[in-house]
Structures are given as C-alpha cells and as structure tokens.
N, C-alpha and C. Protein backbone atom coordinates (compact mmCIF):
# COMPACT_ATOMS: atom_id res chain seq x y z
N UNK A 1 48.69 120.13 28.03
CA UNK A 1 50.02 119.63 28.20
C UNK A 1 50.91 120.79 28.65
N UNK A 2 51.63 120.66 29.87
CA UNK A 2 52.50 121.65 30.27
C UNK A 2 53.51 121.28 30.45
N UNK A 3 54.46 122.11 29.17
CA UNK A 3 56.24 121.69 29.29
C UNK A 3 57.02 122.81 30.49
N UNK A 4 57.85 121.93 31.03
CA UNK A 4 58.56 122.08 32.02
C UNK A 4 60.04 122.61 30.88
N UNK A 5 60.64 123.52 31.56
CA UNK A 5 61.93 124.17 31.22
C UNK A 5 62.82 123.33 31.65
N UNK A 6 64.02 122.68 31.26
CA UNK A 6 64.92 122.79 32.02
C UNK A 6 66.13 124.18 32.48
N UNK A 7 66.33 124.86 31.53
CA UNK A 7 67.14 125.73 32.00
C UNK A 7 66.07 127.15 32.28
N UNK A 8 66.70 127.80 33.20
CA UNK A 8 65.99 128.41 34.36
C UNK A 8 67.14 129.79 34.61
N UNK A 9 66.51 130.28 34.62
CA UNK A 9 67.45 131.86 34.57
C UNK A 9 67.49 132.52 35.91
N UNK A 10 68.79 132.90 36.47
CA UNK A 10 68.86 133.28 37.80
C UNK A 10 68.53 134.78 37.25
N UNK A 11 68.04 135.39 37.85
CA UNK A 11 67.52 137.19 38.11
C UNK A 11 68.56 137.87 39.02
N UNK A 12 69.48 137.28 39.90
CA UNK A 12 70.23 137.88 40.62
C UNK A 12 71.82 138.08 39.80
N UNK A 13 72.31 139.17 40.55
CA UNK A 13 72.99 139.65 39.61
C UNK A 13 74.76 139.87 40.75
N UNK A 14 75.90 138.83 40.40
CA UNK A 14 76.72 138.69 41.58
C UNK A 14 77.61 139.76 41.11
N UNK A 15 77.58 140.66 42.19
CA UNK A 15 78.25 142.41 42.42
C UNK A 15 80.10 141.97 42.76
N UNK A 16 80.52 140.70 42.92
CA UNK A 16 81.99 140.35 43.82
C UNK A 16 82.98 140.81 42.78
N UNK A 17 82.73 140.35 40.99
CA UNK A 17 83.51 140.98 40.35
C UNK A 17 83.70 142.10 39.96
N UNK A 18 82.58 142.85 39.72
CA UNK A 18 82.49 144.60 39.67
C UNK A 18 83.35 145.03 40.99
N UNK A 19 82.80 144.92 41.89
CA UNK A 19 83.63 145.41 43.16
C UNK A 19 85.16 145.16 43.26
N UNK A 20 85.36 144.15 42.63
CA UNK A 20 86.89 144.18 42.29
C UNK A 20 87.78 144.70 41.47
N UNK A 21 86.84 144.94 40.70
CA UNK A 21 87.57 146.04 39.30
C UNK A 21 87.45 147.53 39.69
N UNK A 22 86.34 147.84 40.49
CA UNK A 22 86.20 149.33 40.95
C UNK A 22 87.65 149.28 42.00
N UNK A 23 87.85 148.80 42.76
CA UNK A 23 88.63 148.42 43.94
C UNK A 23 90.09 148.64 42.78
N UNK A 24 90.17 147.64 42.24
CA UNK A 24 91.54 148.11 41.61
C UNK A 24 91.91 149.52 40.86
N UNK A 25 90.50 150.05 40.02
CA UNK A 25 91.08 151.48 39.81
C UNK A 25 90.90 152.31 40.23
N UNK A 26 89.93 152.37 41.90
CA UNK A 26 90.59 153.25 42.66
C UNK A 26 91.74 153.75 43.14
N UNK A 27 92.48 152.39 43.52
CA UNK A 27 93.74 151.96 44.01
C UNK A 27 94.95 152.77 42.91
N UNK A 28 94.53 152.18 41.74
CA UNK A 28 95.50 152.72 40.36
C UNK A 28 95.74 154.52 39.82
N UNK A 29 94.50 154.97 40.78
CA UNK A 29 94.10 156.72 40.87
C UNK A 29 94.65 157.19 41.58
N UNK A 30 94.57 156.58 42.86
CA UNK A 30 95.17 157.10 43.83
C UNK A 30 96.84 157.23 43.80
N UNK A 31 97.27 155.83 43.13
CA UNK A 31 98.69 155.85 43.33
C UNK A 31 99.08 156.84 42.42
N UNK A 32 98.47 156.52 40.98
CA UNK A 32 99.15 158.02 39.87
C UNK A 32 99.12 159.17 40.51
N UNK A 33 97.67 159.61 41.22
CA UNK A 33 97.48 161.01 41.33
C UNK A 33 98.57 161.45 41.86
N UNK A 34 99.46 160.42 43.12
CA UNK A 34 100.64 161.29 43.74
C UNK A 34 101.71 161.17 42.84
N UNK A 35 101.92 160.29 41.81
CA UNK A 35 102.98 161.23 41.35
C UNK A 35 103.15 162.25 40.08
N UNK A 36 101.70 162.97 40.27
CA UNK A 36 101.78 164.00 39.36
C UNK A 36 101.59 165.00 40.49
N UNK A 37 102.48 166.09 39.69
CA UNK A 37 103.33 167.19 40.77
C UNK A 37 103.30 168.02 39.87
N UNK A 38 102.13 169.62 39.94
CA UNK A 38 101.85 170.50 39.17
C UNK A 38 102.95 171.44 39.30
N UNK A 39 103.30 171.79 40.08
CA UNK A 39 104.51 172.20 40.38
C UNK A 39 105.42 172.28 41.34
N UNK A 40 106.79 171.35 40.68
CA UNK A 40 107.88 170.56 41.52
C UNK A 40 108.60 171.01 42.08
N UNK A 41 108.88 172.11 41.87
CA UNK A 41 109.54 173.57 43.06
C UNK A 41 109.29 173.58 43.88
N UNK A 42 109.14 173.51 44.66
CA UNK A 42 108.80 174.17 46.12
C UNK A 42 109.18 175.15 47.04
N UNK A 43 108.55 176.15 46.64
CA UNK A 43 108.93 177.41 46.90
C UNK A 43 107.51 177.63 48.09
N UNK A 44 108.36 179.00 49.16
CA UNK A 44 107.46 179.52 49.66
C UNK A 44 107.26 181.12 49.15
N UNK A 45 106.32 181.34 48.58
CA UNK A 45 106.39 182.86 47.70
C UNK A 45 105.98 183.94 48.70
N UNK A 46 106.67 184.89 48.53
CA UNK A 46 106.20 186.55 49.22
C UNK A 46 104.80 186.48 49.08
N UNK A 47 104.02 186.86 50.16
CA UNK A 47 102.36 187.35 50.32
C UNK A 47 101.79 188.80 49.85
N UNK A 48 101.54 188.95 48.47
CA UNK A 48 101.01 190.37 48.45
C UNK A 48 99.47 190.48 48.84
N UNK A 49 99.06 191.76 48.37
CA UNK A 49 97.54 191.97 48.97
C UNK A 49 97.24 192.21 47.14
N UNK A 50 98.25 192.89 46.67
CA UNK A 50 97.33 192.75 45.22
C UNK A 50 97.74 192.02 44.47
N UNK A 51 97.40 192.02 42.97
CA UNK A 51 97.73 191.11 41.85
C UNK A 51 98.01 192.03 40.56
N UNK A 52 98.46 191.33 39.53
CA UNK A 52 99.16 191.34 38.27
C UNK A 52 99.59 190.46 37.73
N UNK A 53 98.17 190.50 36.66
CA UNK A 53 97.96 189.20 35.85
C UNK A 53 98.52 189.38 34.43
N UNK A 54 98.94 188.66 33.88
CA UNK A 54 100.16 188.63 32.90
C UNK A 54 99.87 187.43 31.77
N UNK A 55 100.58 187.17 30.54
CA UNK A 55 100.08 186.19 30.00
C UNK A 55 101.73 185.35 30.22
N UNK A 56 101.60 184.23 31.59
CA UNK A 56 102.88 183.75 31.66
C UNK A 56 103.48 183.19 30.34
N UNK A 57 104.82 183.56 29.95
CA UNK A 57 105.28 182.96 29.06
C UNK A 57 106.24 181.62 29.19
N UNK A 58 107.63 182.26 30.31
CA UNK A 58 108.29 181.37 30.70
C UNK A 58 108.53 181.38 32.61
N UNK A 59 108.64 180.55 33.38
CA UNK A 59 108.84 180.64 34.68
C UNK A 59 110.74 180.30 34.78
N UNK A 60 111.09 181.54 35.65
CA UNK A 60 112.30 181.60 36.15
C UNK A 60 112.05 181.15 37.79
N UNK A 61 112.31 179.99 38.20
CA UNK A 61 112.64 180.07 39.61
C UNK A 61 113.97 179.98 40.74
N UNK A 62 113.71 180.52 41.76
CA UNK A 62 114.80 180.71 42.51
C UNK A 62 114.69 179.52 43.64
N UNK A 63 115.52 178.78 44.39
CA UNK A 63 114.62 178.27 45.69
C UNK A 63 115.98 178.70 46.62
N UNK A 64 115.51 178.44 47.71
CA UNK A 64 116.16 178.66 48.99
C UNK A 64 117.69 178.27 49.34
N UNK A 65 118.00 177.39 48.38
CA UNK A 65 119.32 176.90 48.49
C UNK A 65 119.69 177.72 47.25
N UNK A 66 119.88 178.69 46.27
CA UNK A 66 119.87 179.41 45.22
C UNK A 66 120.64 178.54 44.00
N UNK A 67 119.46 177.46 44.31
CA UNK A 67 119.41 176.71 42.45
C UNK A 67 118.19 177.59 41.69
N UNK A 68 118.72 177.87 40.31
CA UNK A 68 117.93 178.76 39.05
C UNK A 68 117.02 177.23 38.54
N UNK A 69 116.01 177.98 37.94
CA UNK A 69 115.25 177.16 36.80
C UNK A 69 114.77 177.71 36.06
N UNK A 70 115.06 177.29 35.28
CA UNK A 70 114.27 177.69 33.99
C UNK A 70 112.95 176.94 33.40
N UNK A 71 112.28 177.22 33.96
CA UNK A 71 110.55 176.03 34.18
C UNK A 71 110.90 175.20 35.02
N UNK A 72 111.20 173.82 34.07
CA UNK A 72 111.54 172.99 35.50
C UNK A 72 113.32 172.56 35.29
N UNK A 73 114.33 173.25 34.15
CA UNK A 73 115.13 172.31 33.91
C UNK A 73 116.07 173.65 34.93
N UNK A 74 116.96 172.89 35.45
CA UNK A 74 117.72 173.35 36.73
C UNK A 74 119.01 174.01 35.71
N UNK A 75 119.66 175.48 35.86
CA UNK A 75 120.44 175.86 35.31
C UNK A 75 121.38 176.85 36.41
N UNK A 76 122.77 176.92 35.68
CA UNK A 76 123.62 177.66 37.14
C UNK A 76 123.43 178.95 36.63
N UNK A 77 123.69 179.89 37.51
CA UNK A 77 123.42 181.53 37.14
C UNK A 77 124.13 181.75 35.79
N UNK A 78 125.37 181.32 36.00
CA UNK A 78 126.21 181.55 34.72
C UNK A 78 125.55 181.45 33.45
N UNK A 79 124.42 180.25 33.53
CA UNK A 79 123.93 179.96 32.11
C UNK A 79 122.40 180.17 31.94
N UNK A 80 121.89 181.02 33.19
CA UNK A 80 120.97 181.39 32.89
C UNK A 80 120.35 182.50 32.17
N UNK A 81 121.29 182.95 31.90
CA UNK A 81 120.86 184.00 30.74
C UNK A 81 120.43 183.48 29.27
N UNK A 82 121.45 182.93 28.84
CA UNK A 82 121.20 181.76 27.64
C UNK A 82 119.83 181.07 28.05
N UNK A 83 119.53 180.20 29.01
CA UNK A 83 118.52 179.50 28.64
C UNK A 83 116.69 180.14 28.61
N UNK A 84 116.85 181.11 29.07
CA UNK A 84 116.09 182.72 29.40
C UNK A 84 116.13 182.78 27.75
N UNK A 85 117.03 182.75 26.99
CA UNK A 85 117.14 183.59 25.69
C UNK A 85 116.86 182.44 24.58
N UNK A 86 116.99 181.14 25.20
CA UNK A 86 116.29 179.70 24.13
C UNK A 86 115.04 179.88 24.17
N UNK A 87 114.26 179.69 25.31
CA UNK A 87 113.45 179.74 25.81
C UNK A 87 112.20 180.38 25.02
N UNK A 88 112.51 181.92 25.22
CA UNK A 88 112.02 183.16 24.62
C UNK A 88 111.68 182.90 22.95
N UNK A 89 112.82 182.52 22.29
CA UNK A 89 113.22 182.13 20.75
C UNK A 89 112.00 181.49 20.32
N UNK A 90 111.51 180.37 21.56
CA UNK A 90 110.30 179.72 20.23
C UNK A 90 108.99 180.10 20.81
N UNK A 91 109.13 181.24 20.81
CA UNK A 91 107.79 182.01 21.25
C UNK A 91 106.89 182.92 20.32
N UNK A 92 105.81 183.10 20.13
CA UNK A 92 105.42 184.25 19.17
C UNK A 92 104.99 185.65 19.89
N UNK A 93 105.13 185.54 20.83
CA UNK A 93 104.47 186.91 21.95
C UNK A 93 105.86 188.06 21.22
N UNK A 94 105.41 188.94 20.94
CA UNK A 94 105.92 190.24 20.33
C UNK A 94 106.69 191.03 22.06
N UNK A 95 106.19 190.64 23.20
CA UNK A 95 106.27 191.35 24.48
C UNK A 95 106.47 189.94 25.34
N UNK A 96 107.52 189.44 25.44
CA UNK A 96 107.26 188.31 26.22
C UNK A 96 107.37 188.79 27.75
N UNK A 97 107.05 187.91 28.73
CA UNK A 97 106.91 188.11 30.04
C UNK A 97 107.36 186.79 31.01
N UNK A 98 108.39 187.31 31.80
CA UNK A 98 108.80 186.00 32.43
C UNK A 98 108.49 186.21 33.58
N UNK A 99 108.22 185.51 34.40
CA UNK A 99 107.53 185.22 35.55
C UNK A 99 108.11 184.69 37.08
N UNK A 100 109.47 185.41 37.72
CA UNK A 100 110.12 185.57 38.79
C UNK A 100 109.13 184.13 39.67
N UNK A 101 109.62 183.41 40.29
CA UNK A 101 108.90 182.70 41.44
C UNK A 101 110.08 182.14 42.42
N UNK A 102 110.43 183.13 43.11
CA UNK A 102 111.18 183.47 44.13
C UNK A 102 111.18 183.10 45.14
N UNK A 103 111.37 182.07 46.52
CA UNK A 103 111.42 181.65 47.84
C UNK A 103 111.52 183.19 48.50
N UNK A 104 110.90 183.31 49.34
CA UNK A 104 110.94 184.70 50.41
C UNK A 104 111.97 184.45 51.16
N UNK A 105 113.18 183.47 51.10
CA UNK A 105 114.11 183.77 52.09
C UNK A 105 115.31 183.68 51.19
N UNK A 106 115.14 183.80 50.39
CA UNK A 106 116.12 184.47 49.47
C UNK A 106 116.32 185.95 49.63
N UNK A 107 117.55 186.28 49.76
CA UNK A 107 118.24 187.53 49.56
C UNK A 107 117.94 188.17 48.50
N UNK A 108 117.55 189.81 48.42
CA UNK A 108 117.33 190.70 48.03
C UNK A 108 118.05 190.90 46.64
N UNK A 109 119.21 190.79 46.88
CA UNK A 109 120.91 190.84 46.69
C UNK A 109 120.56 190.09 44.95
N UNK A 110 119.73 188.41 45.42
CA UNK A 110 120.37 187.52 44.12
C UNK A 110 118.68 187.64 43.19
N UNK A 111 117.94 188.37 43.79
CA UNK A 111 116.46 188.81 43.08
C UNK A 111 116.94 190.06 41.97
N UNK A 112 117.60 191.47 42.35
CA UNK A 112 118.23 191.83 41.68
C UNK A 112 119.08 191.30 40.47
N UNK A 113 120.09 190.71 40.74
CA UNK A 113 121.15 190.07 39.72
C UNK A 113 119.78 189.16 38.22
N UNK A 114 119.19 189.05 38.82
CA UNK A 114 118.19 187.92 37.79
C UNK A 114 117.27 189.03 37.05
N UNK A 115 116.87 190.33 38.02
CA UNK A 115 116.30 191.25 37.03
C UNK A 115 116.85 192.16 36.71
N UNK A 116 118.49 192.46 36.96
CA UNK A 116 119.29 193.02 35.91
C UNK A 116 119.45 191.68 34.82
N UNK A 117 119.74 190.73 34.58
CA UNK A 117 119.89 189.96 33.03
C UNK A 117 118.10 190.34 32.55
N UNK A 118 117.26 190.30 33.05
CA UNK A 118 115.94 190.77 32.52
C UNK A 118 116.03 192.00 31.45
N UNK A 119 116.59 192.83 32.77
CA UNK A 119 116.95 194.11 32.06
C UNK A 119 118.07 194.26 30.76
N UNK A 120 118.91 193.49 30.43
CA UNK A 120 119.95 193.85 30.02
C UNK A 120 119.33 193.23 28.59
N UNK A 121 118.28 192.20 28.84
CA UNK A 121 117.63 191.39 27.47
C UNK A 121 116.42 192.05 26.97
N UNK A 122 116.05 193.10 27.61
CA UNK A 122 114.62 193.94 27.47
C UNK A 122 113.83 193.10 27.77
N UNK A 123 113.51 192.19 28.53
CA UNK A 123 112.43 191.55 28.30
C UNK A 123 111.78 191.82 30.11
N UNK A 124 110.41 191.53 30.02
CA UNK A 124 109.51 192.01 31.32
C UNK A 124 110.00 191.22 32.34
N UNK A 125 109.80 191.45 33.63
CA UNK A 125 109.56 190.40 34.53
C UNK A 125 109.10 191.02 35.02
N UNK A 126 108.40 190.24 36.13
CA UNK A 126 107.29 190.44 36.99
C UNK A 126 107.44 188.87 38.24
N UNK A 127 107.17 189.90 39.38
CA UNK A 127 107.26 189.05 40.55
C UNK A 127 105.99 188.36 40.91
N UNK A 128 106.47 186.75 41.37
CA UNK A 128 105.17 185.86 41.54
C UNK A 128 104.83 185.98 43.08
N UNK A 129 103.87 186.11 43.76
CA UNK A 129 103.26 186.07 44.86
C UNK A 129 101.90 185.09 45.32
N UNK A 130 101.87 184.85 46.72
CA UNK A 130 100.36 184.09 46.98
C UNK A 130 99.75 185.61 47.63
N UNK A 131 98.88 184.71 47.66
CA UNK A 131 97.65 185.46 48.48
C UNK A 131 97.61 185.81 49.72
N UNK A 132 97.42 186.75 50.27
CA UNK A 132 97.73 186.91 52.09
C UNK A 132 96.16 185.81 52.82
C-alpha cells in the first residue's frame, strides 16, 4: 500500500524579499554616511614635510573668513580665551596641548594674536599641517 502526500514541500527558495531589505539598507547607509562629517571645518592646512605628534587635547580653529572655534562650537576672538580656559578645566593632562588648525590664507598677523593668548595662559600649542 502506497500513501500519497498531500502536502509537498517546495525546495526553492524566493530571493524578491531579501533583495528588498538588502536594497533598503543600503540605501539607509548611504544616506547616513553623508551626513556624518568627521570634521566640519573646512580648512585648507599649510603642507609641511615633517611631523609632531602630540596627545591632542583641545582643537582651536581658524577659517578663512576669521571665525574662531573652539572644537566645533564657533566663538568671537574676544571670548576665545575663556572658552580655551573651560575647555582645558575638565581635563586631567598635567601639560595640556592645543592644537592650532589654521586655513593657509589666513594672515600671519591673526596666527600670532591666538598664540600670544596661548602664551599668556602657559599652555602649548602647536601648529596643524597635511602632508606635502
């Protein structure tokens, strides 16, 4: 006596919904990835040939139109000394080191003024550069 099955198992395996879920979080990668922005400055930095590596503490930047930052929060010269000196406060580095990242078409003139308040707070700076 040979019983017959009725239910019967397909072996094939339909790929239309996987491909649609891959498809959407490609799509969902792509769009985040652009709006993460490692760093939102946009500066073009002086080209040295050497280096000086440092343990960055805080980033001071300058850009081309001569807006200050203090990492990323935008401050006027007037009050950049203060936020240079918050900054520093919740730090444990015994030697802190701030980290100049300067546009190359910035004047000479307002690179000075930022490492006299350096100077006047004892604290290091050091100029950021790319690579030639």
């Amino acid at each position: 006596m040979k019983l017959k099955t009725r239910n019967k198992v397909n072996p094939l395996f339909q790929m239309s919904s996987l491909t649609d879920i891959i498809f959407l979080l490609l799509i969902f990668f792509l769009l985040t990835s652009s709006f993460v922005a490692p760093n939102a400055i946009k500066l073009l930095l002086p080209s040295a040939t050497t280096t000086t590596l440092s343990n960055q503490t805080i980033s001071v930047s300058i850009t081309d139109k001569l807006e200050y930052y203090v990492e990323n929060k935008k401050v006027s010269f007037g009050g950049l000394q203060k936020e240079i000196q918050k900054a520093l406060r919740g730090l444990d580095d015994p030697a802190p080191t701030v980290v100049l990242r300067v546009d190359k078409r910035v004047d000479v003139e307002n690179l000075v003024r930022v490492l006299k308040l350096g100077n006047d707070m004892k604290v290091k700076m050091i100029l950021a550069t790319q690579k030639e």
